[in-house]
N, C-alpha and C. Protein backbone atom coordinates (compact mmCIF):
# COMPACT_ATOMS: atom_id res chain seq x y z
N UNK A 1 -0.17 -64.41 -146.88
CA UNK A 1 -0.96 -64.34 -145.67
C UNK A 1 -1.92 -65.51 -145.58
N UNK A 2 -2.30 -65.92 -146.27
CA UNK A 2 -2.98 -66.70 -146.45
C UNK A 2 -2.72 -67.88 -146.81
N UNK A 3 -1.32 -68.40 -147.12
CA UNK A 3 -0.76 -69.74 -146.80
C UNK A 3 -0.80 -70.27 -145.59
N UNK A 4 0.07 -68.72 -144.81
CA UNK A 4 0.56 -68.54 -143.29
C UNK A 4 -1.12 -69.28 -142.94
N UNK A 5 -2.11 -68.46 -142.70
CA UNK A 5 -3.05 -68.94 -141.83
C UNK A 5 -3.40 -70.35 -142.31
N UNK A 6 -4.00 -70.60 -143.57
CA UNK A 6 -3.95 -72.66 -143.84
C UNK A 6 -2.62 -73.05 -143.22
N UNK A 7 -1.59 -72.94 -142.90
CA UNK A 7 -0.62 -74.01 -142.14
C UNK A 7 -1.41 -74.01 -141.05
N UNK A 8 -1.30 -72.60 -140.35
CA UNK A 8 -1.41 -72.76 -138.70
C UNK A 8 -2.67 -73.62 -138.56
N UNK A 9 -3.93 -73.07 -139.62
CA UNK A 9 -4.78 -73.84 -139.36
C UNK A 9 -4.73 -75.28 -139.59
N UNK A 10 -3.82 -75.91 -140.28
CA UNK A 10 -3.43 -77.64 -140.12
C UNK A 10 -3.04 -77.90 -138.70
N UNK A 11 -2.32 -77.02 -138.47
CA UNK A 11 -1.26 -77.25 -137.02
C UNK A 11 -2.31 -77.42 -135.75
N UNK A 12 -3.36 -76.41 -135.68
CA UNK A 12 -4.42 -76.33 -134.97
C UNK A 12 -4.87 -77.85 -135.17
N UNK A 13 -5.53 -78.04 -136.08
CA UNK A 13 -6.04 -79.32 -136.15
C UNK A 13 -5.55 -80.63 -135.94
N UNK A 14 -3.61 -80.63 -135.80
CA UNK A 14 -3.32 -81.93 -136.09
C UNK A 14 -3.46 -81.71 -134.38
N UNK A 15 -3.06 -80.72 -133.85
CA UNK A 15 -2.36 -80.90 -132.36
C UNK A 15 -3.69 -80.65 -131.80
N UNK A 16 -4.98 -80.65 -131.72
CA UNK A 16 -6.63 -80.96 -131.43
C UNK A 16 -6.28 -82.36 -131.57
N UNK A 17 -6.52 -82.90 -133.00
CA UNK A 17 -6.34 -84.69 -132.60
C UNK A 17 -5.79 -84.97 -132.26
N UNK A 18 -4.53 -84.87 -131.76
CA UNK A 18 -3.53 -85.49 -131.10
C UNK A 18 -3.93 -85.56 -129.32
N UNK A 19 -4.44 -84.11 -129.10
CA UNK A 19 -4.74 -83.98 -127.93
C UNK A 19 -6.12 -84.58 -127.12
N UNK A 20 -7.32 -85.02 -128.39
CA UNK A 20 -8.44 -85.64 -127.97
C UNK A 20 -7.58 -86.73 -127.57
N UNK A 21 -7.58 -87.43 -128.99
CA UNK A 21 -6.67 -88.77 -128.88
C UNK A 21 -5.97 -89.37 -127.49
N UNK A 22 -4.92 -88.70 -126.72
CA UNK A 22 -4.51 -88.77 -125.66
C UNK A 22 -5.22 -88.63 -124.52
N UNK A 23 -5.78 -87.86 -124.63
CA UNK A 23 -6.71 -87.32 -123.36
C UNK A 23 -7.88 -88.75 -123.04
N UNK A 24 -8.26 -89.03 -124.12
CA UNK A 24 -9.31 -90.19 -124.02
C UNK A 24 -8.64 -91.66 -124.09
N UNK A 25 -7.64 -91.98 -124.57
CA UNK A 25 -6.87 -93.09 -123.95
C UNK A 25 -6.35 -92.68 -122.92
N UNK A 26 -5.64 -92.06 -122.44
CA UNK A 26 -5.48 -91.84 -121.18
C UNK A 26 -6.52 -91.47 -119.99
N UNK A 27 -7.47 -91.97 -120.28
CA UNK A 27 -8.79 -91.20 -119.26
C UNK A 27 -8.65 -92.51 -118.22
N UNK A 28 -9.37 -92.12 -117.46
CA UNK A 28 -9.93 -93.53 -116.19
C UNK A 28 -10.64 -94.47 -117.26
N UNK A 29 -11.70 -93.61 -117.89
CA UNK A 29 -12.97 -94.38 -118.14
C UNK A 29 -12.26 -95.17 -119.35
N UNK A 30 -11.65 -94.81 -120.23
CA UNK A 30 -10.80 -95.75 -120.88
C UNK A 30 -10.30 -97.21 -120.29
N UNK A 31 -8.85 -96.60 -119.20
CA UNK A 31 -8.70 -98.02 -118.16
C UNK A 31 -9.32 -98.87 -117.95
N UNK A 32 -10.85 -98.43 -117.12
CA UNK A 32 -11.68 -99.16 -116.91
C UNK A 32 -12.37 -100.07 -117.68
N UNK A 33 -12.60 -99.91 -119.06
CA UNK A 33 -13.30 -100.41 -120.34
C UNK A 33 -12.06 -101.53 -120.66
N UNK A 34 -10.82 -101.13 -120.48
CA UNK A 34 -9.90 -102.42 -120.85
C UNK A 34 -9.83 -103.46 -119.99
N UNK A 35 -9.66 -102.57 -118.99
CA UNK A 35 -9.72 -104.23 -117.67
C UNK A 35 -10.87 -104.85 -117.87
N UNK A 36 -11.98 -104.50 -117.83
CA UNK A 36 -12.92 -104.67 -118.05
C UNK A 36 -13.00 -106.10 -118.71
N UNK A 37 -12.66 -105.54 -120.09
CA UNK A 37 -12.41 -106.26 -121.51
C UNK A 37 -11.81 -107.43 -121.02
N UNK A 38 -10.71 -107.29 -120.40
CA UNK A 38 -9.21 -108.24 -120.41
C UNK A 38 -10.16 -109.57 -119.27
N UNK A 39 -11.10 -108.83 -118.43
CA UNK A 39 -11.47 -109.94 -117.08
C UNK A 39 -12.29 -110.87 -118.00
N UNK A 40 -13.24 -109.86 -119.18
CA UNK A 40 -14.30 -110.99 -119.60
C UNK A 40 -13.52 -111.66 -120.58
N UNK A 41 -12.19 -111.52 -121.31
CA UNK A 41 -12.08 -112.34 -121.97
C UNK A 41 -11.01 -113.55 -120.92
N UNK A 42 -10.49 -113.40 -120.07
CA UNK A 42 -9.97 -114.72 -119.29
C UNK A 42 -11.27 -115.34 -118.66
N UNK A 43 -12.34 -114.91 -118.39
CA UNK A 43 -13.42 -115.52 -117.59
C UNK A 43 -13.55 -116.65 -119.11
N UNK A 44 -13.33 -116.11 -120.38
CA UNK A 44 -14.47 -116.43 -121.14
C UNK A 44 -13.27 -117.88 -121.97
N UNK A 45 -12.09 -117.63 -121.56
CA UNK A 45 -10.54 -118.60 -121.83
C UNK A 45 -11.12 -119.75 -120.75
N UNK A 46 -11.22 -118.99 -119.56
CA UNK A 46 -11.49 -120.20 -118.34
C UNK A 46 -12.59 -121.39 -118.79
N UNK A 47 -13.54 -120.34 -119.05
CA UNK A 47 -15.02 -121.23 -119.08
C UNK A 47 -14.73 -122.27 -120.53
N UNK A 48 -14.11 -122.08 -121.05
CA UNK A 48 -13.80 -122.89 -122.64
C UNK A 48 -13.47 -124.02 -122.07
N UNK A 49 -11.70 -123.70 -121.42
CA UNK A 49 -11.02 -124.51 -120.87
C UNK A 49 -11.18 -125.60 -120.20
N UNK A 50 -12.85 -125.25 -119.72
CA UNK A 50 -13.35 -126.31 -118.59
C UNK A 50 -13.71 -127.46 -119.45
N UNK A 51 -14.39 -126.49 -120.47
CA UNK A 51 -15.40 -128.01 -121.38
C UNK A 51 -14.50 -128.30 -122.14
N UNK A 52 -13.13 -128.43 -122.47
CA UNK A 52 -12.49 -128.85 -123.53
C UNK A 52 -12.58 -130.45 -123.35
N UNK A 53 -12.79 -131.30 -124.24
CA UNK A 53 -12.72 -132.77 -124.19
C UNK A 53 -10.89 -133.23 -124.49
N UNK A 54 -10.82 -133.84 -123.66
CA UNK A 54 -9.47 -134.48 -123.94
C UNK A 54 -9.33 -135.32 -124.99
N UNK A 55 -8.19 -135.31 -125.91
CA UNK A 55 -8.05 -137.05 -126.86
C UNK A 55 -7.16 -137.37 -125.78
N UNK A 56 -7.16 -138.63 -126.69
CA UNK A 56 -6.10 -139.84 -126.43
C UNK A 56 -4.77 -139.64 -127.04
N UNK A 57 -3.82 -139.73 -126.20
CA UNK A 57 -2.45 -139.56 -126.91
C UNK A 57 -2.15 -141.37 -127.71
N UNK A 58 -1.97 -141.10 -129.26
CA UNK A 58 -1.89 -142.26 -130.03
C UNK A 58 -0.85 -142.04 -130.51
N UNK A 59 0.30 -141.34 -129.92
CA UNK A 59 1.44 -140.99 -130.75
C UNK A 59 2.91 -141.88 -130.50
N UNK A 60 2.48 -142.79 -129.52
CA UNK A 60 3.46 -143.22 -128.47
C UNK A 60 3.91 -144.18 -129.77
N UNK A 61 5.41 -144.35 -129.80
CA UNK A 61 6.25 -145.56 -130.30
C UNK A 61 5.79 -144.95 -132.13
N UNK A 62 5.31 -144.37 -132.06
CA UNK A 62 5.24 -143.73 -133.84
C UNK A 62 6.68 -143.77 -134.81
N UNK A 63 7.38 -143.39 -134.27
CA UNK A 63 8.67 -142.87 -135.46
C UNK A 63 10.08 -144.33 -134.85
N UNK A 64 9.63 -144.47 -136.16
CA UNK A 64 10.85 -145.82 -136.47
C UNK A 64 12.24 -145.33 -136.82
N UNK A 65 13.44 -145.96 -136.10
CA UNK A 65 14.70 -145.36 -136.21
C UNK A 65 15.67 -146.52 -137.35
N UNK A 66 16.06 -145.74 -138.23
CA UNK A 66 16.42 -146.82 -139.49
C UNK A 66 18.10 -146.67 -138.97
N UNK A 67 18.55 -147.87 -139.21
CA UNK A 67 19.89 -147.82 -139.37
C UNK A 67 20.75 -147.57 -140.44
N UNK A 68 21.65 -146.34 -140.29
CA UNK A 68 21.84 -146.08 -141.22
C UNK A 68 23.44 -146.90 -142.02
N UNK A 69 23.18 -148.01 -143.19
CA UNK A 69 24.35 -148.21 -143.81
C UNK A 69 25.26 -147.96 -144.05
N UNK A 70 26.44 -148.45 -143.73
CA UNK A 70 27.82 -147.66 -144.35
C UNK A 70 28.19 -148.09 -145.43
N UNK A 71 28.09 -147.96 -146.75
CA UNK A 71 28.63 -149.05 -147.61
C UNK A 71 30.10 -148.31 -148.07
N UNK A 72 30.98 -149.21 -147.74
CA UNK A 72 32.28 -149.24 -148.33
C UNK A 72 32.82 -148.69 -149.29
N UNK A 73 32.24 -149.52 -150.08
CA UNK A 73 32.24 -149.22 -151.61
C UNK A 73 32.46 -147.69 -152.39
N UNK A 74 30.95 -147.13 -151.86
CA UNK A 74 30.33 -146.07 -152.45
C UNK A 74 31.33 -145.13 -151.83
N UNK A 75 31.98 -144.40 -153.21
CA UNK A 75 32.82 -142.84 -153.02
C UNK A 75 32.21 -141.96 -152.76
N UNK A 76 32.88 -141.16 -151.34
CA UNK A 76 32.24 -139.95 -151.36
C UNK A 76 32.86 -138.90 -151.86
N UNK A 77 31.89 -138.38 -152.45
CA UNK A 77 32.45 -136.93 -153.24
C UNK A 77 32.27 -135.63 -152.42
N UNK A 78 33.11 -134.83 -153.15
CA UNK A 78 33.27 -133.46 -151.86
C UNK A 78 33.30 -132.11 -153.38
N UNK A 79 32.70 -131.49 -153.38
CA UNK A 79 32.28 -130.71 -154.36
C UNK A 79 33.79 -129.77 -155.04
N UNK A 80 34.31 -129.53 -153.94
CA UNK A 80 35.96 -128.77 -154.14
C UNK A 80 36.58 -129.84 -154.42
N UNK A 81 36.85 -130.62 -154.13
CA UNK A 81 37.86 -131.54 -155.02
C UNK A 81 37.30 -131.99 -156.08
N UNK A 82 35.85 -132.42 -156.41
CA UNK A 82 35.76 -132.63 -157.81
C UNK A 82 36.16 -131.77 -158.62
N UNK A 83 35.50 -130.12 -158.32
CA UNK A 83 35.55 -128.85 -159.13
C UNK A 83 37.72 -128.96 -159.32
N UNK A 84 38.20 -130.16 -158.47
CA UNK A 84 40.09 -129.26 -158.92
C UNK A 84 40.32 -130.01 -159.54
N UNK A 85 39.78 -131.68 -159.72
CA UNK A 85 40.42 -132.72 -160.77
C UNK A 85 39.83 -132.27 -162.16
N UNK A 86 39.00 -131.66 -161.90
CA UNK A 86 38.90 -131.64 -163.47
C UNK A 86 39.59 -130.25 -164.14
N UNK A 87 40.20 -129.35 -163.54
CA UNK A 87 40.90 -128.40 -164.16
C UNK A 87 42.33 -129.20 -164.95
């Protein structure tokens, strides 16, 4: 009997928090507190945005293109055919 009532009484309690929980994110006054939130933080993105100082783009002509050699000579190796000449 007294297991029985400690469950129900968990059950009571989980499905209370569950039900504050919902009830108060789901409220108006909730909504309101996020938009809220969401306006002052783009007001507060905007106002940054304004004073940001620009650089100078110094990146122009940076990366040098090498030509790449073919030398003749030099064998290329291929990992499967080495691994069969030597069996």
């Amino acid at each position: 009997m007294l297991k029985e009532l400690r469950y129900s009484l968990f059950l009571l309690v989980i499905f209370l928090f569950l039900f504050l929980v919902l009830k108060h994110y789901f409220s108006d006054n909730n909504k309101k507190n996020s938009y809220r939130l969401y306006k002052q933080v783009d007001e507060k993105i905007f106002h940054y945005s304004k004073n940001l100082i620009l650089l100078r783009n110094d990146t122009a002509n940076i990366v040098e293109y090498v030509k790449k050699t073919v030398d003749k000579n030099k064998k290329n190796y291929n990992f499967w055919n080495l691994r069969n000449n030597n069996e």
